[in-house]
PDB file of N, CA and C in Angstrom:
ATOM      1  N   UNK A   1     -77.596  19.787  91.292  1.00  0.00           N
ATOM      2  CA  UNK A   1     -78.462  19.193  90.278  1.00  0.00           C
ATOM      3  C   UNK A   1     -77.931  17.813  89.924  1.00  0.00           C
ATOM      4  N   UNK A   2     -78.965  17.263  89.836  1.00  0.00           N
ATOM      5  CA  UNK A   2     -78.420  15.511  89.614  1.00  0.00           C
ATOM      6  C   UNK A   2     -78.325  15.370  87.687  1.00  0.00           C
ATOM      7  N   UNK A   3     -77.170  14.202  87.448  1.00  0.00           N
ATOM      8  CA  UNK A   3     -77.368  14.510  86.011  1.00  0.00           C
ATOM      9  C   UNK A   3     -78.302  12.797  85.546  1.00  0.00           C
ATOM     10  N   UNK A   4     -78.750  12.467  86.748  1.00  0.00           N
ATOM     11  CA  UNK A   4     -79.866  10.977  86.637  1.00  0.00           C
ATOM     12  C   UNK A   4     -80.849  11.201  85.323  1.00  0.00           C
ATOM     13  N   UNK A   5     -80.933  10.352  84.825  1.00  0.00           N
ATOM     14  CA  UNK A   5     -82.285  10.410  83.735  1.00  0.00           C
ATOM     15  C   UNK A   5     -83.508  10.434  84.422  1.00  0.00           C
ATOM     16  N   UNK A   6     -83.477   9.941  85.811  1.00  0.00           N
ATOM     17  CA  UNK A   6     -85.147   9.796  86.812  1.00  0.00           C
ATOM     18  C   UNK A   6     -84.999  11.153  87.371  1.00  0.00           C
ATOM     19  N   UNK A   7     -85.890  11.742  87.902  1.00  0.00           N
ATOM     20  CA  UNK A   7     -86.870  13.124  88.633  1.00  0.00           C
ATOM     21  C   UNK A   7     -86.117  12.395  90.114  1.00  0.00           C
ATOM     22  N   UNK A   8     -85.757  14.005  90.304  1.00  0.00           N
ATOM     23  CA  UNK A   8     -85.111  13.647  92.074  1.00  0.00           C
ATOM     24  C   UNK A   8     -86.340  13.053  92.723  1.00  0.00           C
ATOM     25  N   UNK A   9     -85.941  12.233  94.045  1.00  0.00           N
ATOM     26  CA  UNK A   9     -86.986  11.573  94.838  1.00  0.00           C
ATOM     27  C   UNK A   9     -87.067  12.680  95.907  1.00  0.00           C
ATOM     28  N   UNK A  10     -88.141  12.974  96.203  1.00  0.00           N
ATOM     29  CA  UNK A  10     -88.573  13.942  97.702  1.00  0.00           C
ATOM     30  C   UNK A  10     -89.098  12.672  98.458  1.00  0.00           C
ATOM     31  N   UNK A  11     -88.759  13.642  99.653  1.00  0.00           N
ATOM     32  CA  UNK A  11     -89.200  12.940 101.017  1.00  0.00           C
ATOM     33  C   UNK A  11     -90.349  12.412 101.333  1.00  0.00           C
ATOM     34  N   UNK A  12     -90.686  11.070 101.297  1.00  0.00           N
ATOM     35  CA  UNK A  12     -92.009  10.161 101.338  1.00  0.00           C
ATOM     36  C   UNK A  12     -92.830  10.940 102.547  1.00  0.00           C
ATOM     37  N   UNK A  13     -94.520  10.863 102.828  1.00  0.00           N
ATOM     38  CA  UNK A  13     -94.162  10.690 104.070  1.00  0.00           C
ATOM     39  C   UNK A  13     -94.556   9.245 104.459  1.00  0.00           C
ATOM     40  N   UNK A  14     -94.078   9.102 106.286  1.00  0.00           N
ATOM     41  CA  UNK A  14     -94.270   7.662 106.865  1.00  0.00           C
ATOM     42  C   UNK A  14     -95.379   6.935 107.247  1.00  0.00           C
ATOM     43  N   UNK A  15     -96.825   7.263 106.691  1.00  0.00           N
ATOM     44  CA  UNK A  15     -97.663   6.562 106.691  1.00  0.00           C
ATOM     45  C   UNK A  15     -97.769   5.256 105.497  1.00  0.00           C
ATOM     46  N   UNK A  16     -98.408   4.304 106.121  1.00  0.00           N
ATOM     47  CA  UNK A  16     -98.406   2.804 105.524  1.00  0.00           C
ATOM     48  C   UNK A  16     -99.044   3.274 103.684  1.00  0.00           C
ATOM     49  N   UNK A  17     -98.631   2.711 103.057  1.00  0.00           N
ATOM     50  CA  UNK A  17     -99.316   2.615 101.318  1.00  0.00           C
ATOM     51  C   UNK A  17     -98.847   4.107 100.969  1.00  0.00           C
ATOM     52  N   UNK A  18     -97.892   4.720 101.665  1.00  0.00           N
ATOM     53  CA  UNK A  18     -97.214   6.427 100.730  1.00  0.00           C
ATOM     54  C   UNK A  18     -96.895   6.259  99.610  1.00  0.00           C
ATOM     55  N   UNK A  19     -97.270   7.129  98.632  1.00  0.00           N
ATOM     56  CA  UNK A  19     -96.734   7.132  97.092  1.00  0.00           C
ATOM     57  C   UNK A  19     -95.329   8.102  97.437  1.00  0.00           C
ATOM     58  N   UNK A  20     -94.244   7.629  96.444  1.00  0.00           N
ATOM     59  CA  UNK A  20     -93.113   8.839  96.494  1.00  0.00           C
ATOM     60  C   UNK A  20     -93.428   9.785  95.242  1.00  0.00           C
ATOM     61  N   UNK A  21     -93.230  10.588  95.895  1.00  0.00           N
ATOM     62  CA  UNK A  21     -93.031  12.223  95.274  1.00  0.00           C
ATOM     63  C   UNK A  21     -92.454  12.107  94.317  1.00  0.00           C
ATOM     64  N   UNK A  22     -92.796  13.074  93.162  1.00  0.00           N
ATOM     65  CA  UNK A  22     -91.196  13.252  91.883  1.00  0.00           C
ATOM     66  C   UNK A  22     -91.382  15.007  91.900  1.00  0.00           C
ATOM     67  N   UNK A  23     -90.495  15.380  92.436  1.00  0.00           N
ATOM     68  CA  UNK A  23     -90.135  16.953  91.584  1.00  0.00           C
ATOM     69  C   UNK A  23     -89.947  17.041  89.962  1.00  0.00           C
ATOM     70  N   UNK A  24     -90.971  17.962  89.510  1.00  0.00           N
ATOM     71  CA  UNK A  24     -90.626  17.599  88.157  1.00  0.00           C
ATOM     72  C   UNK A  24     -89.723  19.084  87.350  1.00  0.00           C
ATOM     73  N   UNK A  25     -88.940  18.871  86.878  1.00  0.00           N
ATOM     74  CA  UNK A  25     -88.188  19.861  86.349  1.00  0.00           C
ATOM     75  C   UNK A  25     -89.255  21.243  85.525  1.00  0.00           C
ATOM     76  N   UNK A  26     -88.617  22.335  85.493  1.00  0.00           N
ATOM     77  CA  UNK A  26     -89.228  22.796  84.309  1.00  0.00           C
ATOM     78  C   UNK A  26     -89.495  22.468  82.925  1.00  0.00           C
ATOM     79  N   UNK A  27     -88.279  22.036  83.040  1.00  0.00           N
ATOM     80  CA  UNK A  27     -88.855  21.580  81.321  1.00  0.00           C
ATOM     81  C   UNK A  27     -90.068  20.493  80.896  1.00  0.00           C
ATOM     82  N   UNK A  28     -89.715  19.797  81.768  1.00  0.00           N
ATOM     83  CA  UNK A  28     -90.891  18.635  81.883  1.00  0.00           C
ATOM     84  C   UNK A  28     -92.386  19.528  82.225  1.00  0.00           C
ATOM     85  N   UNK A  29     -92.474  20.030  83.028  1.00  0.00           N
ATOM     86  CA  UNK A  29     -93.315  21.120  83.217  1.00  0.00           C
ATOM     87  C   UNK A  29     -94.410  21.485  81.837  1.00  0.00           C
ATOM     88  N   UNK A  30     -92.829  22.143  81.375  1.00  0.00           N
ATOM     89  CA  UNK A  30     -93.465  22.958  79.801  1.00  0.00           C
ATOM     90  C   UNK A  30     -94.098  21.564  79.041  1.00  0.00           C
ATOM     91  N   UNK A  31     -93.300  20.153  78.838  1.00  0.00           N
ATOM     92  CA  UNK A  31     -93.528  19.467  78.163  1.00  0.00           C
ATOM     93  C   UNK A  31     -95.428  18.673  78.182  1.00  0.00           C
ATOM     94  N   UNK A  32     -95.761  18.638  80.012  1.00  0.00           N
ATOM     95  CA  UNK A  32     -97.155  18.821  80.087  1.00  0.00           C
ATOM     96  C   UNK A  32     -98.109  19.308  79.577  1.00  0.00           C
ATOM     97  N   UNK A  33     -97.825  20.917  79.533  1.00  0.00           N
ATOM     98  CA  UNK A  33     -98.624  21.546  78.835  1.00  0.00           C
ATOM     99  C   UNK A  33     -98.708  21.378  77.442  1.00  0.00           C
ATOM    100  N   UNK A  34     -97.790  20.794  77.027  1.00  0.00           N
ATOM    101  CA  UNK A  34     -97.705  20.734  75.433  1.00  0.00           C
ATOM    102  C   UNK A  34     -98.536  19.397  75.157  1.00  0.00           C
ATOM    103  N   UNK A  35     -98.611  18.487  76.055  1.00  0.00           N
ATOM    104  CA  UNK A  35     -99.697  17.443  75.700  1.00  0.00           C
ATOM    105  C   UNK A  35    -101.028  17.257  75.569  1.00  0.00           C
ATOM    106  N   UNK A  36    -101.705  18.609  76.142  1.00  0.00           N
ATOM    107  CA  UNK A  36    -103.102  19.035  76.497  1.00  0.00           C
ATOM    108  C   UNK A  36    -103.708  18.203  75.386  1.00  0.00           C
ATOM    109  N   UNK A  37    -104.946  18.152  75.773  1.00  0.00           N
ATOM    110  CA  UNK A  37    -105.892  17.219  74.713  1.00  0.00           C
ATOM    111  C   UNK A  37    -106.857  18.349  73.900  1.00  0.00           C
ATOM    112  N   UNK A  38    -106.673  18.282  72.433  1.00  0.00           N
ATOM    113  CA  UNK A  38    -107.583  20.010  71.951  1.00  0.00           C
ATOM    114  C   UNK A  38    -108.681  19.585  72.578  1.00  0.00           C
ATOM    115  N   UNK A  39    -109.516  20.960  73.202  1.00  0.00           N
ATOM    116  CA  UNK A  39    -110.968  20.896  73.098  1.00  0.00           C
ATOM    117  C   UNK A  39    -111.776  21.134  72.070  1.00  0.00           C
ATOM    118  N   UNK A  40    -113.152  20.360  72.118  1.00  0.00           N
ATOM    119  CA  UNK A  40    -114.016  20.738  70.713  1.00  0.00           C
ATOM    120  C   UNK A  40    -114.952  22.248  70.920  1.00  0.00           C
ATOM    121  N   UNK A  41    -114.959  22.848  70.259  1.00  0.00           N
ATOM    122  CA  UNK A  41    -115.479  23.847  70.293  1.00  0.00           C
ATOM    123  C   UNK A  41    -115.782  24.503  69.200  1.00  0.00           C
ATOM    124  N   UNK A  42    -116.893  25.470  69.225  1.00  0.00           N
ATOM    125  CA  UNK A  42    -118.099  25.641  67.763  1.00  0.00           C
ATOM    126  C   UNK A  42    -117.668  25.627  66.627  1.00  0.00           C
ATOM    127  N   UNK A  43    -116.213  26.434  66.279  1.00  0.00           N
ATOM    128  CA  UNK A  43    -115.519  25.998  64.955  1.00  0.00           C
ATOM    129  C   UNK A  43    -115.747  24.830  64.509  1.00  0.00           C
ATOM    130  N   UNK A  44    -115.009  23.508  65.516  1.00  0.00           N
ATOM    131  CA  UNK A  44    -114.817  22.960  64.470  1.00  0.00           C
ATOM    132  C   UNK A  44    -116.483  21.919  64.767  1.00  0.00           C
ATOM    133  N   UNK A  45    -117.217  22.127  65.485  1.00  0.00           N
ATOM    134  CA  UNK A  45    -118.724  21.974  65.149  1.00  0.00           C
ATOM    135  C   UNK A  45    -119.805  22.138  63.907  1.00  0.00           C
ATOM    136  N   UNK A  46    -119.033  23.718  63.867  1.00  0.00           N
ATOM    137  CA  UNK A  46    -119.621  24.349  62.420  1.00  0.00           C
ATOM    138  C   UNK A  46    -118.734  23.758  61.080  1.00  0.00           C
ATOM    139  N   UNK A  47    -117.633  22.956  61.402  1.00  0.00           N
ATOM    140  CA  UNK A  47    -117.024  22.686  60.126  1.00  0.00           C
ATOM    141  C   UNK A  47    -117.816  20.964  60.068  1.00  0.00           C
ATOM    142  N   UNK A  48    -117.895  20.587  61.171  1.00  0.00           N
ATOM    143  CA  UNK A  48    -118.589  18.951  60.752  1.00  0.00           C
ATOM    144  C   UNK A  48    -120.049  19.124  60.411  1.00  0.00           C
ATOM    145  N   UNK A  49    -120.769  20.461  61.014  1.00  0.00           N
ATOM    146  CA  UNK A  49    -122.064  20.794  60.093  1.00  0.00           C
ATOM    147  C   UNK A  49    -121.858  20.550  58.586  1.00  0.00           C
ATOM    148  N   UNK A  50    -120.799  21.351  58.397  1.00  0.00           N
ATOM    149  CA  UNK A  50    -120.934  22.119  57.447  1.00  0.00           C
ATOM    150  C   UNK A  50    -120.481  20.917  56.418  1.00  0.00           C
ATOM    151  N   UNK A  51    -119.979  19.701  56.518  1.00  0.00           N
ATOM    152  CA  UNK A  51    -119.011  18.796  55.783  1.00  0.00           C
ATOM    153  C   UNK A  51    -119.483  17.764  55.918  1.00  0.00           C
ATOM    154  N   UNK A  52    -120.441  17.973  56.405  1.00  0.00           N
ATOM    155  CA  UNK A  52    -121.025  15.988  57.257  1.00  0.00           C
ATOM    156  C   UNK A  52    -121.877  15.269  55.635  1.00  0.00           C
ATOM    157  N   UNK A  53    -122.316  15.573  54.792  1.00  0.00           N
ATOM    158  CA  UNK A  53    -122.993  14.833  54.027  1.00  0.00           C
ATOM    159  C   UNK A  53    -122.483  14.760  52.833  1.00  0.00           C
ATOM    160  N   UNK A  54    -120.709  15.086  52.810  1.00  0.00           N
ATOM    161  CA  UNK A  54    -119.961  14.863  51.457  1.00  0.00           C
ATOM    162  C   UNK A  54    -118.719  15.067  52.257  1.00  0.00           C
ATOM    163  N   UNK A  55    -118.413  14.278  53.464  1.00  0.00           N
ATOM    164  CA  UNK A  55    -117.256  13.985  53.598  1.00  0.00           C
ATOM    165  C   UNK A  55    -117.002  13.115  54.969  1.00  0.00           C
ATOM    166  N   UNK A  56    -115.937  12.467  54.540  1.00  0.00           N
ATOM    167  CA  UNK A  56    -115.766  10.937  55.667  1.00  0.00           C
ATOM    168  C   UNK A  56    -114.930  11.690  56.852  1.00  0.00           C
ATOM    169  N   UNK A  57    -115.242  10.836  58.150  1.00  0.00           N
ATOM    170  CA  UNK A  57    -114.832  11.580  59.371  1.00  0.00           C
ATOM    171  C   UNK A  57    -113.462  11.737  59.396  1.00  0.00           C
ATOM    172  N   UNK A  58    -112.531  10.961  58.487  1.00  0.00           N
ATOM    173  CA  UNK A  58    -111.303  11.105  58.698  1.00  0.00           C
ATOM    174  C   UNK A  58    -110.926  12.560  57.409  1.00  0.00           C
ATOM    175  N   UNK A  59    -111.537  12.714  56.626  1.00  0.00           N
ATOM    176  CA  UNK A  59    -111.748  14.000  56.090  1.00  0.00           C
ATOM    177  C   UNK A  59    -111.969  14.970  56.708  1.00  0.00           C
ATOM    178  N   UNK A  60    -112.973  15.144  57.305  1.00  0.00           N
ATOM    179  CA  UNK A  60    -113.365  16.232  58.173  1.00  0.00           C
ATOM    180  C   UNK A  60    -112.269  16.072  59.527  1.00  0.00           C
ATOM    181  N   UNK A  61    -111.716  15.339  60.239  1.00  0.00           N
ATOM    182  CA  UNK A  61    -110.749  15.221  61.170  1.00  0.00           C
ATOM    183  C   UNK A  61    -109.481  16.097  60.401  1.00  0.00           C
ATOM    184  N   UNK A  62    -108.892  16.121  58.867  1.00  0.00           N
ATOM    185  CA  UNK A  62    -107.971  16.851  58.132  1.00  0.00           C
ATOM    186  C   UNK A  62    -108.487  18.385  57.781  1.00  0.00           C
ATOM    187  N   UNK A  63    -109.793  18.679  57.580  1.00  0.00           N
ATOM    188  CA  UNK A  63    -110.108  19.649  57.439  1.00  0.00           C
ATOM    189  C   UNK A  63    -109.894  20.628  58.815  1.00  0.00           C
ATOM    190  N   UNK A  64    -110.509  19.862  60.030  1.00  0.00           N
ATOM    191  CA  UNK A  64    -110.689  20.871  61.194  1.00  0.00           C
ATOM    192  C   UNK A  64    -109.172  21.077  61.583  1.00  0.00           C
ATOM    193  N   UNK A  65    -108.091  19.993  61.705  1.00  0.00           N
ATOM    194  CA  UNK A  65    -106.696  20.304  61.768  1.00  0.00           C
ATOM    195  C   UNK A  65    -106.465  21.234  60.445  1.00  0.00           C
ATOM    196  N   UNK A  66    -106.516  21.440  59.616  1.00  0.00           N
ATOM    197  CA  UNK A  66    -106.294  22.703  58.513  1.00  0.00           C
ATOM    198  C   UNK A  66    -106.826  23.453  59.004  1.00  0.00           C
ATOM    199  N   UNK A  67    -108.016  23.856  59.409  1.00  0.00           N
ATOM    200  CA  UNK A  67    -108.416  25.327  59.400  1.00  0.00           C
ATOM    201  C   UNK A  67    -108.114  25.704  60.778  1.00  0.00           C
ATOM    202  N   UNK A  68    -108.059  24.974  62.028  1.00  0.00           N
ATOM    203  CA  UNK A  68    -107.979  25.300  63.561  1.00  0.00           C
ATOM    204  C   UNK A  68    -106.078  24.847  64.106  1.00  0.00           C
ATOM    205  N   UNK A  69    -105.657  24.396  63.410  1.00  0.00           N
ATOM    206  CA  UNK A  69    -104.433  23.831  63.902  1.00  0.00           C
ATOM    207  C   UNK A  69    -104.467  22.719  65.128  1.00  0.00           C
ATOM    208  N   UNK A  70    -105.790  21.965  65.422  1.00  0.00           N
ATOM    209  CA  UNK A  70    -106.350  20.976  66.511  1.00  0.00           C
ATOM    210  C   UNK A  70    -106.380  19.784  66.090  1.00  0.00           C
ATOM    211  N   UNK A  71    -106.173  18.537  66.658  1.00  0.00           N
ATOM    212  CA  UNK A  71    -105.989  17.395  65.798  1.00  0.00           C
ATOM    213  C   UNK A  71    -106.793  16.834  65.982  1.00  0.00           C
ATOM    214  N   UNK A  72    -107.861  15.749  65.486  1.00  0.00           N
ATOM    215  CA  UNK A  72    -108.799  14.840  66.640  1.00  0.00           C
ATOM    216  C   UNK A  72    -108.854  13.659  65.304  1.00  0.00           C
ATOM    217  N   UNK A  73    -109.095  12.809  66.145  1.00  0.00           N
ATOM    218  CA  UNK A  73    -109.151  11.323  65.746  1.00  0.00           C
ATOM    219  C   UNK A  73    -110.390  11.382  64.911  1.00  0.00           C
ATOM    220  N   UNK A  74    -110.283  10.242  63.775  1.00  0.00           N
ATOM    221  CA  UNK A  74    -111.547  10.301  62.925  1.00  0.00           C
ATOM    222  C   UNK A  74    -112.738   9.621  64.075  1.00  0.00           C
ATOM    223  N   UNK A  75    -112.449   8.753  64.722  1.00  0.00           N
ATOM    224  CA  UNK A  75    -113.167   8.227  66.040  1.00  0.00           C
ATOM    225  C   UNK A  75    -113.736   9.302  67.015  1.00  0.00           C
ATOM    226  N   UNK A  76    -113.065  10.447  67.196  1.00  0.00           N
ATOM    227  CA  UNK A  76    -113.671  11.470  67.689  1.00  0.00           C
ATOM    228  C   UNK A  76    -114.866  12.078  66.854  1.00  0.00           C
ATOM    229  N   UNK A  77    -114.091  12.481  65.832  1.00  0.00           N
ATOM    230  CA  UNK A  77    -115.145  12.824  65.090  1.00  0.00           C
ATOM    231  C   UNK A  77    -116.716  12.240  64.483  1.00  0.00           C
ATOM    232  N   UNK A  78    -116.659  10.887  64.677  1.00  0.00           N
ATOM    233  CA  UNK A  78    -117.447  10.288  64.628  1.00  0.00           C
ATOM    234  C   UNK A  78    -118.702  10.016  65.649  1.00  0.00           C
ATOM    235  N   UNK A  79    -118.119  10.120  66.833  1.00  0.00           N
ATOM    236  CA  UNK A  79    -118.531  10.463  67.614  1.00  0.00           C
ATOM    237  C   UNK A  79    -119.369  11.638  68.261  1.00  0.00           C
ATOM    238  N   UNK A  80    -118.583  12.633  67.325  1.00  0.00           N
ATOM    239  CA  UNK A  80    -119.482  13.935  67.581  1.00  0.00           C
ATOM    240  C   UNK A  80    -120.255  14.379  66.388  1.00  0.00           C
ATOM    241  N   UNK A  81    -120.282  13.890  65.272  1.00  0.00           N
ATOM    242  CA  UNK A  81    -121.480  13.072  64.414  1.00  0.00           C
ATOM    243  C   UNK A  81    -122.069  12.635  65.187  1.00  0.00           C
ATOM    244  N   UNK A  82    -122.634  11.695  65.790  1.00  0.00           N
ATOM    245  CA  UNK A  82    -123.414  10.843  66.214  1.00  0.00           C
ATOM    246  C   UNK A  82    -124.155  12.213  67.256  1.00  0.00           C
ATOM    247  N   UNK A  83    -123.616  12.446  67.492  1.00  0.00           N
ATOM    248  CA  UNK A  83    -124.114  13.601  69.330  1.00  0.00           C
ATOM    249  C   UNK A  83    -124.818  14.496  68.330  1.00  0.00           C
ATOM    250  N   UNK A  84    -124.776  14.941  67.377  1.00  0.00           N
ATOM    251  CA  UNK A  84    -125.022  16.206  66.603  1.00  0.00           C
ATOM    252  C   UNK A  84    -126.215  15.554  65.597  1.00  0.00           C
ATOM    253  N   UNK A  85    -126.079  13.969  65.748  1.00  0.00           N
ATOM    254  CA  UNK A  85    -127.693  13.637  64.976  1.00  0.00           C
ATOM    255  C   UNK A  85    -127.321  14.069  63.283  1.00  0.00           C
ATOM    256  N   UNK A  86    -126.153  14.148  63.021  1.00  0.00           N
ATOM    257  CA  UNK A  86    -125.696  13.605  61.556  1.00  0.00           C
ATOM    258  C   UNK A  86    -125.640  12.587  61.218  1.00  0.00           C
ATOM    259  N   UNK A  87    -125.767  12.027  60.054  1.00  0.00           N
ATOM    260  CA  UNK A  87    -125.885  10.506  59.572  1.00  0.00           C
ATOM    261  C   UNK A  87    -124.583  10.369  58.872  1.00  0.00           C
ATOM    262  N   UNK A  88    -124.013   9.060  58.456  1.00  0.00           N
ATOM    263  CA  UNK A  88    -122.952   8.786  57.949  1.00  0.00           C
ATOM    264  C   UNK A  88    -122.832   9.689  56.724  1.00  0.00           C
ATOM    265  N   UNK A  89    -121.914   9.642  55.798  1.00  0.00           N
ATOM    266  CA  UNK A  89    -121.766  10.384  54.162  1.00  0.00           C
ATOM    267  C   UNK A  89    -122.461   9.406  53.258  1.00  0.00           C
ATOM    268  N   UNK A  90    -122.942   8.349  53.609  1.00  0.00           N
ATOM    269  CA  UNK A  90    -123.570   7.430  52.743  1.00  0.00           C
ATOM    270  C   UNK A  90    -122.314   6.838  51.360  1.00  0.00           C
ATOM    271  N   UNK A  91    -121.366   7.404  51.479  1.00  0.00           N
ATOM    272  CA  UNK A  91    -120.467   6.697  50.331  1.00  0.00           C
ATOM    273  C   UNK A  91    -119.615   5.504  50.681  1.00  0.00           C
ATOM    274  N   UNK A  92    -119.560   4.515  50.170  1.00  0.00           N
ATOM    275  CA  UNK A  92    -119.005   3.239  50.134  1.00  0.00           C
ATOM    276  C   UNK A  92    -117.961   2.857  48.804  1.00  0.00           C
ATOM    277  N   UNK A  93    -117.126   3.739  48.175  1.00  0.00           N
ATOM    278  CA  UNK A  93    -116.318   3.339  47.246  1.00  0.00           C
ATOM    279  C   UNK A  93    -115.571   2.091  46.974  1.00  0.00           C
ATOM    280  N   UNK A  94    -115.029   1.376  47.895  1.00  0.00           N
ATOM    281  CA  UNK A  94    -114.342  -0.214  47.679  1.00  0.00           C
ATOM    282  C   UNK A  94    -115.485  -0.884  47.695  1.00  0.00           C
ATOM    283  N   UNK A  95    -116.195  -1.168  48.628  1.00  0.00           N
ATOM    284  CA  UNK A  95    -117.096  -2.741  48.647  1.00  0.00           C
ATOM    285  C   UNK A  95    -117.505  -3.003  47.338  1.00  0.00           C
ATOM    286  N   UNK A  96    -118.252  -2.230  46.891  1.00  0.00           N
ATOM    287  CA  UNK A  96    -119.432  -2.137  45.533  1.00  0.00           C
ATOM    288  C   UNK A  96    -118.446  -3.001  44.438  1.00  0.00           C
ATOM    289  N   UNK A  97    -117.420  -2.760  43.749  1.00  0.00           N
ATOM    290  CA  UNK A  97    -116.378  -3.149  43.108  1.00  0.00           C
ATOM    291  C   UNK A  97    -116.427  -4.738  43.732  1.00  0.00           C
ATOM    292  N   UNK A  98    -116.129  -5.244  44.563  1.00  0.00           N
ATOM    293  CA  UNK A  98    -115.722  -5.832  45.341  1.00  0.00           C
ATOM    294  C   UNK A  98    -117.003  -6.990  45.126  1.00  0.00           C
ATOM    295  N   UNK A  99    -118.296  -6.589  45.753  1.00  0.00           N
ATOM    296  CA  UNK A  99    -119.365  -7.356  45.430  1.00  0.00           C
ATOM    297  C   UNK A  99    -119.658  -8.182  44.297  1.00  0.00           C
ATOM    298  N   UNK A 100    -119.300  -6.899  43.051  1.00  0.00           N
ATOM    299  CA  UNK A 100    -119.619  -7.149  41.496  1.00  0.00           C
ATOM    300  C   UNK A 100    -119.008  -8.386  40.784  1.00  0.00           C
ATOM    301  N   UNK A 101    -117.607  -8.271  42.036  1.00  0.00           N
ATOM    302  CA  UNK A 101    -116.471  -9.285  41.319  1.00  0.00           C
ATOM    303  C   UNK A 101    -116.607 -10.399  41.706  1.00  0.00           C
ATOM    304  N   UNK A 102    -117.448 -11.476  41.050  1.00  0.00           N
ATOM    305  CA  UNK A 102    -117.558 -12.797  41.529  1.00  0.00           C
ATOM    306  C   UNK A 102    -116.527 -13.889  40.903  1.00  0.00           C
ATOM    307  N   UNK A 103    -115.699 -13.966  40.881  1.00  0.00           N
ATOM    308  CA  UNK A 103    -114.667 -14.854  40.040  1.00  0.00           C
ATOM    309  C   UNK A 103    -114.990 -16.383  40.434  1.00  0.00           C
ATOM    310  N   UNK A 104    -115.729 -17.273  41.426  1.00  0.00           N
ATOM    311  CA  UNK A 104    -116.253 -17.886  41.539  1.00  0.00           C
ATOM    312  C   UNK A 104    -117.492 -18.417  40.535  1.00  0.00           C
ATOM    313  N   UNK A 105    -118.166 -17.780  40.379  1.00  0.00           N
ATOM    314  CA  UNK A 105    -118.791 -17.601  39.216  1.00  0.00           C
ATOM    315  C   UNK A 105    -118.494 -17.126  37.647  1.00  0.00           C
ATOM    316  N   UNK A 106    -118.084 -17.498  37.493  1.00  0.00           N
ATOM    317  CA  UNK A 106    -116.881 -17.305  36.173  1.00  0.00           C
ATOM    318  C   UNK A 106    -116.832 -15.678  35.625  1.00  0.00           C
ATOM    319  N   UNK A 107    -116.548 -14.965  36.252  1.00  0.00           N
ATOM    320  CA  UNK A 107    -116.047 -13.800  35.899  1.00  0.00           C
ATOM    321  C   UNK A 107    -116.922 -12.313  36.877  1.00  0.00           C
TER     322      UNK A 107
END
């Protein structure tokens, strides 16, 4: 066993443009599987039903990781809003504030 930080090299073969081989350890192995990407599936479908018109995608992205132990990007989730023909939450809390405040206009 080599104690190298790189994956032993296996034997190329001798045709022109060969990629080299890496043997990959077990552990590295296990560590693959641990990267899997969650799949979406009806749970957490039925939870963006169920949440879509009083809560923001990065909400519902914390909810479906609470109840499924699956993580997904609020960008995912948004996304599968859109596929599912839900409309945004309609809430805008900063801008509105923001608009009102014309300090240019004296106050």
């Amino acid at each position: 066993m080599s104690t190298s930080p790189y994956p032993s090299l296996l034997v190329a073969p001798t045709t022109p443009h060969a990629l080299p081989c890496f043997r990959l350890s077990d552990g590295m192995q296990d560590l693959q599987s641990a990267f899997r990407r969650p799949l979406w599936d009806t749970e957490c479908a039925s939870i963006l039903v169920e949440c879509a018109d009083r809560c923001t995608n990065a909400e519902i992205a914390d909810l479906i990781a609470a109840r499924t132990g699956m993580r997904f990007k609020p960008k995912t989730v948004s996304d599968r809003r859109a596929a599912l023909g839900l409309g945004a939450p309609g809430r805008n809390d900063w801008t509105s504030p923001l608009r009102r405040l014309r300090p240019w206009q004296g106050g």
